[in-house]
N, C-alpha and C. Protein backbone atom coordinates (compact mmCIF):
# COMPACT_ATOMS: atom_id res chain seq x y z
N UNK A 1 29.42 82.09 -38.82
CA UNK A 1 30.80 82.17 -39.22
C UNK A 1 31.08 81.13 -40.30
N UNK A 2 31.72 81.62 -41.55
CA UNK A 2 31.49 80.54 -42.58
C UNK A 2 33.52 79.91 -42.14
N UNK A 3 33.55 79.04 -42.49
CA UNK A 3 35.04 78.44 -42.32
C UNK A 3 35.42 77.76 -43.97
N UNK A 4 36.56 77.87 -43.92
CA UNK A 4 37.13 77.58 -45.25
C UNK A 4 38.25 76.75 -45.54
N UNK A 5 38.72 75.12 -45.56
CA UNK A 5 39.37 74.72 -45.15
C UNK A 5 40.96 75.43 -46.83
N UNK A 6 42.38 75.12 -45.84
CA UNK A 6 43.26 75.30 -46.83
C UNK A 6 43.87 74.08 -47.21
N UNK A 7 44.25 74.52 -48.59
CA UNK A 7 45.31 73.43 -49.05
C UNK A 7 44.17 71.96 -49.71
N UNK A 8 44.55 70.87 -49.02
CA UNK A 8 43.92 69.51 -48.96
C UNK A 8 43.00 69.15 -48.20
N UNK A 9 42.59 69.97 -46.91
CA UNK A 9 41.84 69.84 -45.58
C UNK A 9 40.90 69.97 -46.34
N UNK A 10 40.11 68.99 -45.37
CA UNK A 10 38.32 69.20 -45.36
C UNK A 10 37.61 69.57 -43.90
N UNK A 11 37.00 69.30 -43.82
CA UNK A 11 36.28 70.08 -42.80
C UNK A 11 35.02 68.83 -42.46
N UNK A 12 35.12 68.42 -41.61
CA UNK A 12 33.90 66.79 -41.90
C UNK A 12 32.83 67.27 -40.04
N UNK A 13 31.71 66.81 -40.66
CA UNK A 13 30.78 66.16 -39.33
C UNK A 13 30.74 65.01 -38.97
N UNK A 14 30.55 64.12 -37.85
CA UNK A 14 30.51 63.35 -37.57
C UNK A 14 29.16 62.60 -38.13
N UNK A 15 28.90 61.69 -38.60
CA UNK A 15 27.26 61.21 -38.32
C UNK A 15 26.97 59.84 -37.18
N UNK A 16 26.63 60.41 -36.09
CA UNK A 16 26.42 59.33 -35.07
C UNK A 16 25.73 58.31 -35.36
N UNK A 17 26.15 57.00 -34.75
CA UNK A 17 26.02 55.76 -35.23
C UNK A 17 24.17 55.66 -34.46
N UNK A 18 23.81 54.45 -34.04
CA UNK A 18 22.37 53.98 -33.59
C UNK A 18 23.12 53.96 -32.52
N UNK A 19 22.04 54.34 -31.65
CA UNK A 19 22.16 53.79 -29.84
C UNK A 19 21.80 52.36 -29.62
N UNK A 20 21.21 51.60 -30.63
CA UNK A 20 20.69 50.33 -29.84
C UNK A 20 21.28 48.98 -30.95
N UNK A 21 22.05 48.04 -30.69
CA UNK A 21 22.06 47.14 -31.90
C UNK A 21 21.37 46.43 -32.51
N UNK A 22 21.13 45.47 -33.35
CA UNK A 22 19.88 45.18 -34.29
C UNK A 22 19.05 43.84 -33.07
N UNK A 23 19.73 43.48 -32.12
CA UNK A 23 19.25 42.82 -30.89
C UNK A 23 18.06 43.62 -30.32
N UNK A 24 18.87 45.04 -30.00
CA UNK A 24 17.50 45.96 -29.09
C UNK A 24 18.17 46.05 -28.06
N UNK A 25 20.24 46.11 -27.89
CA UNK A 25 20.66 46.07 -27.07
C UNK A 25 20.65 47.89 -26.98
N UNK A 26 21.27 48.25 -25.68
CA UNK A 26 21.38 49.59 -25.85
C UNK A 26 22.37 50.01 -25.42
N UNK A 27 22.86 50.34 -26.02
CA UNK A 27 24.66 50.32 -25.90
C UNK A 27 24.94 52.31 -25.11
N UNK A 28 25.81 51.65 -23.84
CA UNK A 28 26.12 53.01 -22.86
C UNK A 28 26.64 53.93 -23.82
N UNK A 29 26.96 55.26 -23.70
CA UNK A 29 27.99 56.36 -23.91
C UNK A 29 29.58 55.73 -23.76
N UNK A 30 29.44 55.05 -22.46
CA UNK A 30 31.09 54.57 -21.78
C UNK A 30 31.52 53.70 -22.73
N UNK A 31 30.53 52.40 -23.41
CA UNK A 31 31.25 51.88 -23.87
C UNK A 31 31.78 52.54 -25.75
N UNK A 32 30.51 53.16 -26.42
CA UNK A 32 30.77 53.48 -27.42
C UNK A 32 31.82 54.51 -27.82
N UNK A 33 32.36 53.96 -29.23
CA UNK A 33 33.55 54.49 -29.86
C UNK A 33 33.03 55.31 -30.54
N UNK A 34 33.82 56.25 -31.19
CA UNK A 34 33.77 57.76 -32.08
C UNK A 34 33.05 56.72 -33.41
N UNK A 35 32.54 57.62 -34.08
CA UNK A 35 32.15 57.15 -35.17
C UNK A 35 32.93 57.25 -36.18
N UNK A 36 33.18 56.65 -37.32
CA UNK A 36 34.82 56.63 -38.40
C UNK A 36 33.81 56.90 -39.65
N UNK A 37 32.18 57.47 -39.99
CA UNK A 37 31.76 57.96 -40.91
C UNK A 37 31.56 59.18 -40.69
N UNK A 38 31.17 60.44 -41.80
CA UNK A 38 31.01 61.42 -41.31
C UNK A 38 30.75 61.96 -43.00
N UNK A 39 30.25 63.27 -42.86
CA UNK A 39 29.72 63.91 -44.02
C UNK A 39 30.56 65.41 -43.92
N UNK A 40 31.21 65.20 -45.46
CA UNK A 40 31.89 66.60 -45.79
C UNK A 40 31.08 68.39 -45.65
N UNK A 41 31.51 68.80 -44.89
CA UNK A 41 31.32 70.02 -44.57
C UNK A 41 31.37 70.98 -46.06
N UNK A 42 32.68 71.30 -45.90
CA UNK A 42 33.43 72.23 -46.92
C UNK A 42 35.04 71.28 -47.17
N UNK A 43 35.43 71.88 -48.42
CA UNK A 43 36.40 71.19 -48.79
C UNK A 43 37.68 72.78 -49.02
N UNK A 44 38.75 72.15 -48.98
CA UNK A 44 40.14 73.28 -49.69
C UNK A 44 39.70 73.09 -51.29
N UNK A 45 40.96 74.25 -51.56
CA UNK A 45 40.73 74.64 -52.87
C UNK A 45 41.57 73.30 -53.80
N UNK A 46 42.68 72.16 -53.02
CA UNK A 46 43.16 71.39 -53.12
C UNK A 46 44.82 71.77 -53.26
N UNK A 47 45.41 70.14 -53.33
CA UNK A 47 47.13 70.31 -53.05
C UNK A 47 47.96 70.89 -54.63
N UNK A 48 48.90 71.37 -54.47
CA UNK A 48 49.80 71.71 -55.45
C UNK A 48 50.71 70.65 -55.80
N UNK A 49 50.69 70.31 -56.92
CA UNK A 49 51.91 69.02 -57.80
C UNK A 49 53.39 69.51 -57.20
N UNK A 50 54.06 69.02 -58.14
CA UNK A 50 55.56 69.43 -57.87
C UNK A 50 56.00 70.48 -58.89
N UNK A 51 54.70 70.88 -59.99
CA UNK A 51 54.96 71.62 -60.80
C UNK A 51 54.24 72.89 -60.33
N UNK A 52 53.95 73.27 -59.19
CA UNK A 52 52.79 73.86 -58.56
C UNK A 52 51.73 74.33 -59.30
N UNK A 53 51.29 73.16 -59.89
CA UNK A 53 50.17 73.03 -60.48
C UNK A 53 49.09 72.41 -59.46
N UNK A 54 47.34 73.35 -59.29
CA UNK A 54 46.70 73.18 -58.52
C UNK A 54 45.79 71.81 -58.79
N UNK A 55 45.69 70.62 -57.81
CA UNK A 55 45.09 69.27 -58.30
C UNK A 55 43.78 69.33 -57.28
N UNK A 56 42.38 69.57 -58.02
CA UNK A 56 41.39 69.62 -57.41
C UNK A 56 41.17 68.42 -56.41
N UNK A 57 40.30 68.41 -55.30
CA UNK A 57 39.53 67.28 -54.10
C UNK A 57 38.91 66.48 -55.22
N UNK A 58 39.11 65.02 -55.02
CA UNK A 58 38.21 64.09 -55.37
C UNK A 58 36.20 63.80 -54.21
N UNK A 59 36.97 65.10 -53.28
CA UNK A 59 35.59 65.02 -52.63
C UNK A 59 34.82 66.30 -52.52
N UNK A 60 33.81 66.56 -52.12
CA UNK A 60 32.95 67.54 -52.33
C UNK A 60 32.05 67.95 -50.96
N UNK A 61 31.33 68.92 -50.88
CA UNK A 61 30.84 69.20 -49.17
C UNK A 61 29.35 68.27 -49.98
N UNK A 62 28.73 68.05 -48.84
CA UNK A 62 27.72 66.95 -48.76
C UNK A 62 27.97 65.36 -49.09
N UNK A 63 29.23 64.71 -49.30
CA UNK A 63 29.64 63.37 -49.76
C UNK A 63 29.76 62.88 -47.94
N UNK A 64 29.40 61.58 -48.06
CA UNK A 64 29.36 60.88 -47.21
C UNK A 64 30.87 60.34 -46.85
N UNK A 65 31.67 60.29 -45.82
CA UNK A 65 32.73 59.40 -46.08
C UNK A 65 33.45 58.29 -45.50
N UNK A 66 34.18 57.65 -45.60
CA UNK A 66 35.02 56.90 -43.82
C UNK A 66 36.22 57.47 -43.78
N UNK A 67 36.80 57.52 -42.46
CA UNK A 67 37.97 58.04 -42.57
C UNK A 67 38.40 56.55 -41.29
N UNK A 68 39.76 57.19 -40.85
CA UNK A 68 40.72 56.11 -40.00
C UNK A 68 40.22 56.50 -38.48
N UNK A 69 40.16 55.82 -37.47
CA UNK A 69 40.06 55.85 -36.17
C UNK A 69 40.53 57.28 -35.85
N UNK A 70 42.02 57.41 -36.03
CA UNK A 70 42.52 58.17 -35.24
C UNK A 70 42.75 59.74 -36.36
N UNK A 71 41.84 60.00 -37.05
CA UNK A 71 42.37 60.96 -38.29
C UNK A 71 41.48 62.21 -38.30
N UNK A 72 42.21 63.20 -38.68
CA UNK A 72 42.35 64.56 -38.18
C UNK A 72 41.85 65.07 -36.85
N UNK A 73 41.88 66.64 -36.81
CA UNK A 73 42.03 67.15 -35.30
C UNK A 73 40.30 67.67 -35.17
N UNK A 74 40.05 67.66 -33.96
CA UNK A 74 38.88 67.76 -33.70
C UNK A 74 38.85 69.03 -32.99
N UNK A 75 37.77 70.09 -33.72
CA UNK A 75 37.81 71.26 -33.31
C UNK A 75 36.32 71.73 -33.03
N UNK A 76 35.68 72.62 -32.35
CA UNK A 76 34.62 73.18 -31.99
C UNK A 76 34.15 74.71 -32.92
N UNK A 77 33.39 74.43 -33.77
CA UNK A 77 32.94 75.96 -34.58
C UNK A 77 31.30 76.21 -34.24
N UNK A 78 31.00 77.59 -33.64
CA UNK A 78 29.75 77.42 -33.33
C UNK A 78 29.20 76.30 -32.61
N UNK A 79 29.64 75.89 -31.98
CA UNK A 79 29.25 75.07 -30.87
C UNK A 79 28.83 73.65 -31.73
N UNK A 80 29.30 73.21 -32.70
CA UNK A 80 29.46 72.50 -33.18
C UNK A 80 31.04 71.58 -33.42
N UNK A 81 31.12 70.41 -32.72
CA UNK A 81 32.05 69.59 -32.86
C UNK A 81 32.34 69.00 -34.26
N UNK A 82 33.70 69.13 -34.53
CA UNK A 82 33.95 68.95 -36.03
C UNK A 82 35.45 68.80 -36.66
N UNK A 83 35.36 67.80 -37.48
CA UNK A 83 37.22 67.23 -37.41
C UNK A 83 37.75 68.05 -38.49
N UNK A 84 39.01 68.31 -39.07
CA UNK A 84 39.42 68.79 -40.11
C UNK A 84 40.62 67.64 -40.34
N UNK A 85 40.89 67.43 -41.38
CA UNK A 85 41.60 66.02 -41.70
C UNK A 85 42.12 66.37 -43.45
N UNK A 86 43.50 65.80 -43.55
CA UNK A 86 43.83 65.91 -44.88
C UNK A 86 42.66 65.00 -45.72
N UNK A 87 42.72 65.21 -47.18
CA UNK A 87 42.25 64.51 -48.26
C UNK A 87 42.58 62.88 -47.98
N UNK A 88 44.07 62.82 -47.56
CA UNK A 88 44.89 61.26 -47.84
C UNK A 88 44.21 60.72 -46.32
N UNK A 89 43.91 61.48 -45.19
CA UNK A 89 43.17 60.35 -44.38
C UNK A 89 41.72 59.75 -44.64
N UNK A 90 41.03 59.86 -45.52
CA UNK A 90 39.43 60.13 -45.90
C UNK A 90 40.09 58.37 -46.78
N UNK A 91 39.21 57.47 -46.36
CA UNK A 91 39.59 55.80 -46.70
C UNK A 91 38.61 55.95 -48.28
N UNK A 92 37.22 56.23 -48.07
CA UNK A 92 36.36 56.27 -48.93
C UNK A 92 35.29 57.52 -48.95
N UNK A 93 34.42 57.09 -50.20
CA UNK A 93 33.05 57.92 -50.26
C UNK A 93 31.76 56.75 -50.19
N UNK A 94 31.22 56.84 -49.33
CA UNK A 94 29.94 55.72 -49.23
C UNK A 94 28.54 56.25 -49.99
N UNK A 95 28.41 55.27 -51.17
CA UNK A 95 27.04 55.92 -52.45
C UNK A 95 26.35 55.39 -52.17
């Protein structure tokens, strides 16, 4: 099933962090947090100005990115877990 985000949405994967810290600790499930990097899926076609003029994504599917703790909704496609989030929550692109 191909998915297509609208508007400004992107469509992101998570990329899970290391299980162990640079100690050799090994850090539980319980204690670890969501990961705040993740790699662009698919992108929208982008937002409309005030002149509804169409303003392309500064991001692209395969860009690496960070986004905020708590930013966009987390949905299941193909049994794959996966956030969709405006353009304006995405902090950076990591090169």
């Amino acid at each position: 099933m191909a998915f297509r985000p609208l508007g400004d949405r992107v469509l992101v994967k998570r990329v899970e962090e290391e299980q162990k810290t640079k100690g050799g600790i090994i850090i539980p499930d319980t204690v670890k947090e969501k990961p705040q990097e993740g790699l662009v899926v698919s992108v929208g076609p982008g937002a409309r100005d005030d002149s509804g003029k169409l303003q392309p994504l500064d991001v692209k599917a395969g860009d690496r990115i960070l986004f905020g703790k708590w930013s966009g909704t987390e949905v299941k496609l193909e049994g794959e877990d996966l956030l969709i989030m405006k353009e304006s929550d995405i902090l950076g692109v990591v090169e």
